[in-house]
Protein backbone atom coordinates (compact mmCIF):
# COMPACT_ATOMS: atom_id res chain seq x y z
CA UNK A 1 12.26 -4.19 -24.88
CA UNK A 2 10.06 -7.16 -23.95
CA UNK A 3 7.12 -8.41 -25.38
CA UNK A 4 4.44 -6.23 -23.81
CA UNK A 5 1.77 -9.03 -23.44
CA UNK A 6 4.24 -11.72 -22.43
CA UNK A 7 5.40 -9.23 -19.42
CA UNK A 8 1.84 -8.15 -18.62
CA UNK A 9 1.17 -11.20 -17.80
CA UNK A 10 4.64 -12.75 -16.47
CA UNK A 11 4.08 -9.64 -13.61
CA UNK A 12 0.57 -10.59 -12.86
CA UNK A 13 1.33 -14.34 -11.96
CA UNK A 14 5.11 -13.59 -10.51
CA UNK A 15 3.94 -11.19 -8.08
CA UNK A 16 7.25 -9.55 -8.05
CA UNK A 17 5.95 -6.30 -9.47
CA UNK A 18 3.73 -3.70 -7.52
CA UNK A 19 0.66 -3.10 -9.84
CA UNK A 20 0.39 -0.01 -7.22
CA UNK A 21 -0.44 3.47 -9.08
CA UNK A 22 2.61 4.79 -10.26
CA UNK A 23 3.89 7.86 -7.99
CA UNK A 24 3.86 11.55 -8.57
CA UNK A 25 7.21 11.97 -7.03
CA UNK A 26 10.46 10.29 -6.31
CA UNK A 27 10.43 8.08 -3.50
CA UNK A 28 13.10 5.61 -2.24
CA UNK A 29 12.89 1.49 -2.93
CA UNK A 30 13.73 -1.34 -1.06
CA UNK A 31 15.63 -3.52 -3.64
CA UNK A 32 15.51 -6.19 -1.56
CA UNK A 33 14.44 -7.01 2.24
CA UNK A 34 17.45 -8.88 3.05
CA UNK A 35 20.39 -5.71 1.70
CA UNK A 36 19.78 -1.97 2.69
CA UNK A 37 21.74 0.90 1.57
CA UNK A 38 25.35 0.68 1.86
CA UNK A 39 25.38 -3.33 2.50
CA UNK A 40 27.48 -5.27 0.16
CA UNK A 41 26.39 -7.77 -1.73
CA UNK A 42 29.07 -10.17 -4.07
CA UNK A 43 31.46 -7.54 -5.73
CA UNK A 44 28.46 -4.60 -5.29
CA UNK A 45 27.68 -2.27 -2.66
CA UNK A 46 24.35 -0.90 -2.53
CA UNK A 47 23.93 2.78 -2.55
CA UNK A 48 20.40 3.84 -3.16
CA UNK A 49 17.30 2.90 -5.04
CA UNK A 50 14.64 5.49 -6.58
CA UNK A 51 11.22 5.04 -8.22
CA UNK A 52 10.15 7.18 -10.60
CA UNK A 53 7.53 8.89 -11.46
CA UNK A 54 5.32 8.24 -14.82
CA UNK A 55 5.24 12.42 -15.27
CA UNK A 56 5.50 14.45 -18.32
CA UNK A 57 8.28 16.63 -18.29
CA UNK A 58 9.49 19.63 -20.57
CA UNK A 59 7.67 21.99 -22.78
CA UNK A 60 6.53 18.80 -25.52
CA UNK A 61 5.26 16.93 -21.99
CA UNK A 62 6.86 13.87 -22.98
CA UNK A 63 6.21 11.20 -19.94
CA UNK A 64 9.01 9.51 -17.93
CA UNK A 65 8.51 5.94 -19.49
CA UNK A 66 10.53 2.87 -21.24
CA UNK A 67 13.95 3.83 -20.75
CA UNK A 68 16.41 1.51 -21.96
CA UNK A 69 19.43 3.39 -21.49
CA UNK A 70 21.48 6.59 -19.73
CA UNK A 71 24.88 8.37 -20.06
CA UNK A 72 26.80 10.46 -17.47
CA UNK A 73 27.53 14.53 -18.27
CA UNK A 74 30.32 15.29 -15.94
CA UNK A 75 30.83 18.76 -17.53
CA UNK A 76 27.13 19.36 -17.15
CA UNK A 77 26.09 17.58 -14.20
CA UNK A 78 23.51 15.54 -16.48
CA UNK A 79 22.22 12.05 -15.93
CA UNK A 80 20.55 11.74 -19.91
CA UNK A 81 18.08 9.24 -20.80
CA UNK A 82 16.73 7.82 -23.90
CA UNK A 83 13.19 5.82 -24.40
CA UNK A 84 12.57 3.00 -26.60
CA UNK A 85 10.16 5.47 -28.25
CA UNK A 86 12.87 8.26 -29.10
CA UNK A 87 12.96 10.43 -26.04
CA UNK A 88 15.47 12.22 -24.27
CA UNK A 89 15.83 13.23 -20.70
CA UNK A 90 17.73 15.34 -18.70
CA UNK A 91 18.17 14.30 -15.12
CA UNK A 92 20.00 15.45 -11.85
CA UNK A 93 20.04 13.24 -9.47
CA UNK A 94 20.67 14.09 -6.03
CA UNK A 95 23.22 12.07 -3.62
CA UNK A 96 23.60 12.51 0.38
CA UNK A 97 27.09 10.98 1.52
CA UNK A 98 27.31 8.90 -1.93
CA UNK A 99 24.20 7.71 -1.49
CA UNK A 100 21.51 8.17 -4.31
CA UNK A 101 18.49 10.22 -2.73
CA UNK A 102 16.27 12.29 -5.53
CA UNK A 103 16.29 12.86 -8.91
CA UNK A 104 15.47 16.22 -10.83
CA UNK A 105 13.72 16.29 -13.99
CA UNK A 106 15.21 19.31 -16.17
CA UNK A 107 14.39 18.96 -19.63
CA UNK A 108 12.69 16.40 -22.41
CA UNK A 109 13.20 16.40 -26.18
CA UNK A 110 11.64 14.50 -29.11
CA UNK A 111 15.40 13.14 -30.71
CA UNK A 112 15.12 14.45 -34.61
CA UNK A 113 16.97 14.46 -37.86
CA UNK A 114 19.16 17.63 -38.81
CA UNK A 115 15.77 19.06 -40.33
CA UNK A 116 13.64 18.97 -37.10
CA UNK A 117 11.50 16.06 -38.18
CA UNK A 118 11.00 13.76 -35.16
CA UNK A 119 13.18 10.90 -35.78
CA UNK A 120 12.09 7.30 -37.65
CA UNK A 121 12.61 3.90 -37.00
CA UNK A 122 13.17 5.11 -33.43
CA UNK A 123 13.08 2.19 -30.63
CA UNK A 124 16.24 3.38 -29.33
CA UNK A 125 18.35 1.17 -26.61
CA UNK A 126 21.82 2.22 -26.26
CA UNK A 127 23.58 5.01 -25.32
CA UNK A 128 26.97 6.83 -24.54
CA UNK A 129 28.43 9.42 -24.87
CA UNK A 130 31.22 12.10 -26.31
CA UNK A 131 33.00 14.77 -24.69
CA UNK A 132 31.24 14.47 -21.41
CA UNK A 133 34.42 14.49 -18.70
CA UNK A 134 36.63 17.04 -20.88
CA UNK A 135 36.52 20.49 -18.58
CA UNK A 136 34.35 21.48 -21.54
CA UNK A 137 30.85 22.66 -21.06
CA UNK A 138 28.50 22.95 -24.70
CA UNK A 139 30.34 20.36 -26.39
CA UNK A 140 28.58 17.29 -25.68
CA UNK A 141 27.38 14.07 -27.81
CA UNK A 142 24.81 12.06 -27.21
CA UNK A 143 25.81 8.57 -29.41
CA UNK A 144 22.72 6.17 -29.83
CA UNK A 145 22.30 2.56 -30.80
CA UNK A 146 18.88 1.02 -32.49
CA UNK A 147 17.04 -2.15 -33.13
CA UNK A 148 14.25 -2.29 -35.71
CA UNK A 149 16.77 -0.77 -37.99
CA UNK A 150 20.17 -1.09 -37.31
CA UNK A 151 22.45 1.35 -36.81
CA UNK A 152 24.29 4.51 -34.33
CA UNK A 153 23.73 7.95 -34.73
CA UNK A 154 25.17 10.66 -33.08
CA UNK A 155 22.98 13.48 -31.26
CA UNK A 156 23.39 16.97 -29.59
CA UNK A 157 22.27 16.89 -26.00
CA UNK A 158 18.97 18.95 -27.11
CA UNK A 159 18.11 15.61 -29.41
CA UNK A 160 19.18 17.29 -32.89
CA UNK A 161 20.90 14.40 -34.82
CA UNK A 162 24.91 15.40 -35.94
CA UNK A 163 25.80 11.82 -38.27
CA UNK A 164 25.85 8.11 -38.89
CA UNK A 165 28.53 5.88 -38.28
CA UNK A 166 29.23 3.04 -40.81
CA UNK A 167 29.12 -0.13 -39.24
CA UNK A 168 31.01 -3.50 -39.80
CA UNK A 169 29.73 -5.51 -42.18
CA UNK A 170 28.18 -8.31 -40.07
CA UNK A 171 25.96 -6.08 -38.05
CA UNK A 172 24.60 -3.90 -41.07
CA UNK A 173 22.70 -7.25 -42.51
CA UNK A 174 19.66 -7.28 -40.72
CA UNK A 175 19.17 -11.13 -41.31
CA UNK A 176 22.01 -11.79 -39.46
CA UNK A 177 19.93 -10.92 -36.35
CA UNK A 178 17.44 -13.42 -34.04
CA UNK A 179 14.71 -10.62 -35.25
CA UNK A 180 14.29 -6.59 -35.16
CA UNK A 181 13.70 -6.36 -31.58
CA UNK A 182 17.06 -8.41 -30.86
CA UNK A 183 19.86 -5.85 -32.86
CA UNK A 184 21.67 -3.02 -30.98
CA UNK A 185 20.70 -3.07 -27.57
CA UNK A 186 24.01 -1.40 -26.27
CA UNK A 187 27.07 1.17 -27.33
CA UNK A 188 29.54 2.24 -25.53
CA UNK A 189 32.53 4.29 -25.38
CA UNK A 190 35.82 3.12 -24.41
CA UNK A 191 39.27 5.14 -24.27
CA UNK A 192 41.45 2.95 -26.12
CA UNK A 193 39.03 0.84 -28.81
CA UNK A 194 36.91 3.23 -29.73
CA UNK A 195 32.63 3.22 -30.23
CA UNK A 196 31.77 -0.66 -29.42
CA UNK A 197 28.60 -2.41 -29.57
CA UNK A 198 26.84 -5.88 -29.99
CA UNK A 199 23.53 -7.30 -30.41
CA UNK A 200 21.00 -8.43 -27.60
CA UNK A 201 21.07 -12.11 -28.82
CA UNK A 202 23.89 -13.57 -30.66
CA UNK A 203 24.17 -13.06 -34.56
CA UNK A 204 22.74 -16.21 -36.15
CA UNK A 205 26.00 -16.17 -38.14
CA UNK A 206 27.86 -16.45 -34.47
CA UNK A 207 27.92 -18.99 -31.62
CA UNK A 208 24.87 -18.98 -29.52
CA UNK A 209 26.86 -19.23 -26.46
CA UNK A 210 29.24 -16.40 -27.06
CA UNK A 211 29.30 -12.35 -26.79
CA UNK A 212 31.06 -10.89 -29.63
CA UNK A 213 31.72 -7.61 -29.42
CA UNK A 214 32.61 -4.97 -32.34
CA UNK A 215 34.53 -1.90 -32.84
CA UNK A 216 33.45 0.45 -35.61
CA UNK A 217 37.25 -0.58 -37.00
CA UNK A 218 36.65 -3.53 -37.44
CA UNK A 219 38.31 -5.11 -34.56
CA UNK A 220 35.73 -7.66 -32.35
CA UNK A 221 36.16 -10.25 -29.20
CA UNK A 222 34.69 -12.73 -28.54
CA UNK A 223 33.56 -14.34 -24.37
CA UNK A 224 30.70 -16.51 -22.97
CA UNK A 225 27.51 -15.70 -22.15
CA UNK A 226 26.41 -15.63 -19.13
CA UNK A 227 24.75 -18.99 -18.36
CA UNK A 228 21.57 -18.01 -17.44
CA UNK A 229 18.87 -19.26 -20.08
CA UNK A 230 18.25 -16.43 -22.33
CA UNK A 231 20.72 -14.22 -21.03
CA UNK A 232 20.89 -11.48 -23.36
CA UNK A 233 23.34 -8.18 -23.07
CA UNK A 234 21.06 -5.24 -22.47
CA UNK A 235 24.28 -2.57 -21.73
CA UNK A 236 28.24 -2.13 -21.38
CA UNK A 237 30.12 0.18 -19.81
CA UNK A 238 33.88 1.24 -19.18
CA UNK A 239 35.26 1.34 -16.06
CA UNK A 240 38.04 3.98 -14.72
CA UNK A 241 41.06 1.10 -14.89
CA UNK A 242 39.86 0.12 -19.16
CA UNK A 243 37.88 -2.93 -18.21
CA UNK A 244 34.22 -2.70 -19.50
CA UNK A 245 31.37 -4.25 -16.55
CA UNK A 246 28.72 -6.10 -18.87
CA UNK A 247 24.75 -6.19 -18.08
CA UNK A 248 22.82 -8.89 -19.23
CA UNK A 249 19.38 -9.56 -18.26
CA UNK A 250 17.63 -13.19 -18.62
CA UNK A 251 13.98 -13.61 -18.86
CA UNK A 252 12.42 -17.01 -19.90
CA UNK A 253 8.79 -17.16 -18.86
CA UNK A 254 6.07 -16.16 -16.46
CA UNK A 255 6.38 -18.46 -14.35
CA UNK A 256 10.57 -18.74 -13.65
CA UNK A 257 13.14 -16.23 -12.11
CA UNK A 258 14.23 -12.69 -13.91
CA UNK A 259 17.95 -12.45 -13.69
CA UNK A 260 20.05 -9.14 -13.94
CA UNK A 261 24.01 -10.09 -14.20
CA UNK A 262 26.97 -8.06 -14.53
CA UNK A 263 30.32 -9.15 -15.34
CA UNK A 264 33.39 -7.55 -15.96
CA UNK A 265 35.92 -8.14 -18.62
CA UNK A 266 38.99 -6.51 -19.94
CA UNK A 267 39.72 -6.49 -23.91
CA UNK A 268 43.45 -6.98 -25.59
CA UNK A 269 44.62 -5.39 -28.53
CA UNK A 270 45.11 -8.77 -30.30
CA UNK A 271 41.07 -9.64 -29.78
CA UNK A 272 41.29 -11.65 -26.87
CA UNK A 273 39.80 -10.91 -23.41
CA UNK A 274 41.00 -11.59 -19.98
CA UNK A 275 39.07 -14.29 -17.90
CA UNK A 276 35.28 -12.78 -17.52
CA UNK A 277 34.36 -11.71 -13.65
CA UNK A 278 31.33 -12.33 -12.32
CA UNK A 279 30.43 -9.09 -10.06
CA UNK A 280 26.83 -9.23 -9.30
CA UNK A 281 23.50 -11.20 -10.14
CA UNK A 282 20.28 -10.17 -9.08
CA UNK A 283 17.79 -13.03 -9.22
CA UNK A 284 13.99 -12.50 -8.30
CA UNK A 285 13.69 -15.96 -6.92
CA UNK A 286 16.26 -14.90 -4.02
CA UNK A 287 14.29 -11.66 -3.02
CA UNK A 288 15.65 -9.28 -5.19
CA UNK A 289 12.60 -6.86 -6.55
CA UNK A 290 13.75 -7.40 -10.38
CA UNK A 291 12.18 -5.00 -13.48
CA UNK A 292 13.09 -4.81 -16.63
CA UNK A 293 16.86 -3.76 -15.77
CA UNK A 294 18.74 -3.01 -19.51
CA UNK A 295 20.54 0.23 -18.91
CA UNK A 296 23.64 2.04 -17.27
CA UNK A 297 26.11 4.39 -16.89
CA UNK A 298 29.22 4.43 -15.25
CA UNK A 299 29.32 7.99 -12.63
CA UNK A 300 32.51 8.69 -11.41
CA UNK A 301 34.87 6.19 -9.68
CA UNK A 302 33.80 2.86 -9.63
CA UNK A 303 30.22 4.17 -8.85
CA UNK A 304 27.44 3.30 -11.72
CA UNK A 305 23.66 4.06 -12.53
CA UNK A 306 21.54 1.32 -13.62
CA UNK A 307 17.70 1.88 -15.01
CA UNK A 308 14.83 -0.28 -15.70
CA UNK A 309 12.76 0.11 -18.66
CA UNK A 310 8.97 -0.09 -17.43
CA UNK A 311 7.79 -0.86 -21.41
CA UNK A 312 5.41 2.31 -20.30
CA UNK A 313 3.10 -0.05 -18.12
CA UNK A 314 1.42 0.55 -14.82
CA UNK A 315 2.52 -3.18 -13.54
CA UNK A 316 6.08 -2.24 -14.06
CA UNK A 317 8.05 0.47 -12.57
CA UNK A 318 11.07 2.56 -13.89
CA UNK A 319 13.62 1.96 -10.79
CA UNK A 320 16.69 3.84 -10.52
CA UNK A 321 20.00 2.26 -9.11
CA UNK A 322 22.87 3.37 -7.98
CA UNK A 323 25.68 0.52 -7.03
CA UNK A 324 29.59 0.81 -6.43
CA UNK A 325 31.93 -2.10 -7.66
CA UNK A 326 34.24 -3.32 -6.29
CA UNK A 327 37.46 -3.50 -8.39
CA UNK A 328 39.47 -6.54 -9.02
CA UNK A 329 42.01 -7.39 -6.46
């Protein structure tokens, strides 16, 4: 999550951010004037943009703002989203020839603890998720990452929290981070390694210019940063062939460019990683209508979801991507 003054601002002077009214219903976006749907751009092919809607949704009428992250139900046909603010969201969005063209809002819960109190030390930024792609309807998991406080905590799809996993030791001392709004931004799944994670910023125990990523066994690996200044990893995801694609998003000021990477990367059993692949960057200085881009989910195939995070503000907007990558050749 940014700084909310520090973006109000940074919008105002950039002019790359419609201070419009925000719509009551889904309606397509130009990402940029210079790619339409279906063009390819670097290792990307565009297929569809969406704008939501600030609404309320679902009986509690929680309102479709600040999400930092999504996960894929195949068994359910569920797009879910979490806020920084400890909401959930269930979402079905609607594709015409594998292009993204509407999104249905089904359901919202307040996520709680296993007594129904809404839950604490919320800002919540990553998520993935369990059992989703198993033939296997009802037995979803919803796992979450959090700054402020850090940790990951396993859900039920209706926001009802199931346990806590124990983290490694360098990412349970919370002076180890840059501050609480720079822990753990993203979690992710992968078939062979297990729940991994890292922190938005490098640990102050680690090397500013690398990524290290953990495993909840204990297992970590280390690659650069993107070079952007500030780059800072705001989601991971696996792809179909074990590789994981890597967004980072790199906001300095006001007054220079926003920059949305991803890069793909594929981790060894003995900690090392195979030479990192840059797929895509998305920089607002080249005409690219940039927000506050910090999560994803992988759909089926090579085909992936990516979200912005509007910080609830009417000079941002929560856009909706949907992108296929290209696989290495």
């Amino acid at each position: 999550m940014w700084l909310k003054k520090v973006v109000t601002v940074g919008m105002i002077l950039l002019g790359v951010y419609s201070c419009s009214v925000q719509p009551l219903i889904v309606r397509p976006f130009q990402f940029s004037p210079a790619h339409m749907v279906g063009d390819k751009f670097m290792q990307v092919t565009l297929q569809g943009s969406l704008q939501l809607p600030s609404i309320k949704v679902g009986k509690d009428k929680l309102k479709i703002a600040g999400l930092s992250a999504l996960a894929w139900d195949e068994d359910e046909d569920i797009l879910y989203a979490v806020s920084d603010s400890a909401k959930l969201f269930h979402l079905r969005p609607i594709f015409k020839e594998n292009e993204l063209v509407d999104v249905k809002f089904l359901q919202a819960f307040w996520l709680r603890n296993p007594t129904g109190k809404r839950y604490s030390y919320h800002d919540t930024e990553g998520l993935a998720i369990r059992h989703g792609n198993n033939g296997v309807k009802g037995d979803s998991e919803l796992i979450i990452s959090f700054e402020r406080q850090p940790r990951i905590v396993s859900f039920t799809p209706l926001g009802v929290q199931k346990g806590l996993a124990y983290l490694p030791e360098e990412l349970r001392i919370i002076s180890h981070y840059q501050n609480d709004n720079k822990m753990l931004e993203a979690v992710m799944l992968h078939p062979q390694f297990g729940t991994i994670t890292t922190s938005e910023y490098p640990l102050r125990i680690n090397n500013e210019r690398e990524i290290v990523l953990y495993n909840l066994t204990g297992q970590r690996w280390t690659l650069p940063r993107y070079f952007a200044k500030n780059s800072a990893v705001v989601a991971l995801e696996p792809m179909e062939d074990g590789s994981i694609l890597i967004l980072e998003r790199a906001f300095v000021s006001p007054m220079e460019p926003v920059i949305i990477s991803l890069r793909n990367v594929r981790l060894n059993t003995d900690g090392s990683t195979s030479k990192v692949r840059l797929v895509s960057v998305f920089d607002s200085s080249q005409g690219w209508a940039v927000d506050n881009f910090e999560g994803m989910s992988h759909h089926r195939k090579n085909f992936f979801f990516i979200i912005s995070d509007n910080n609830d503000l009417s000079v941002q907007r929560t856009l909706l991507n949907y992108i296929e990558v290209q696989t290495r050749h």
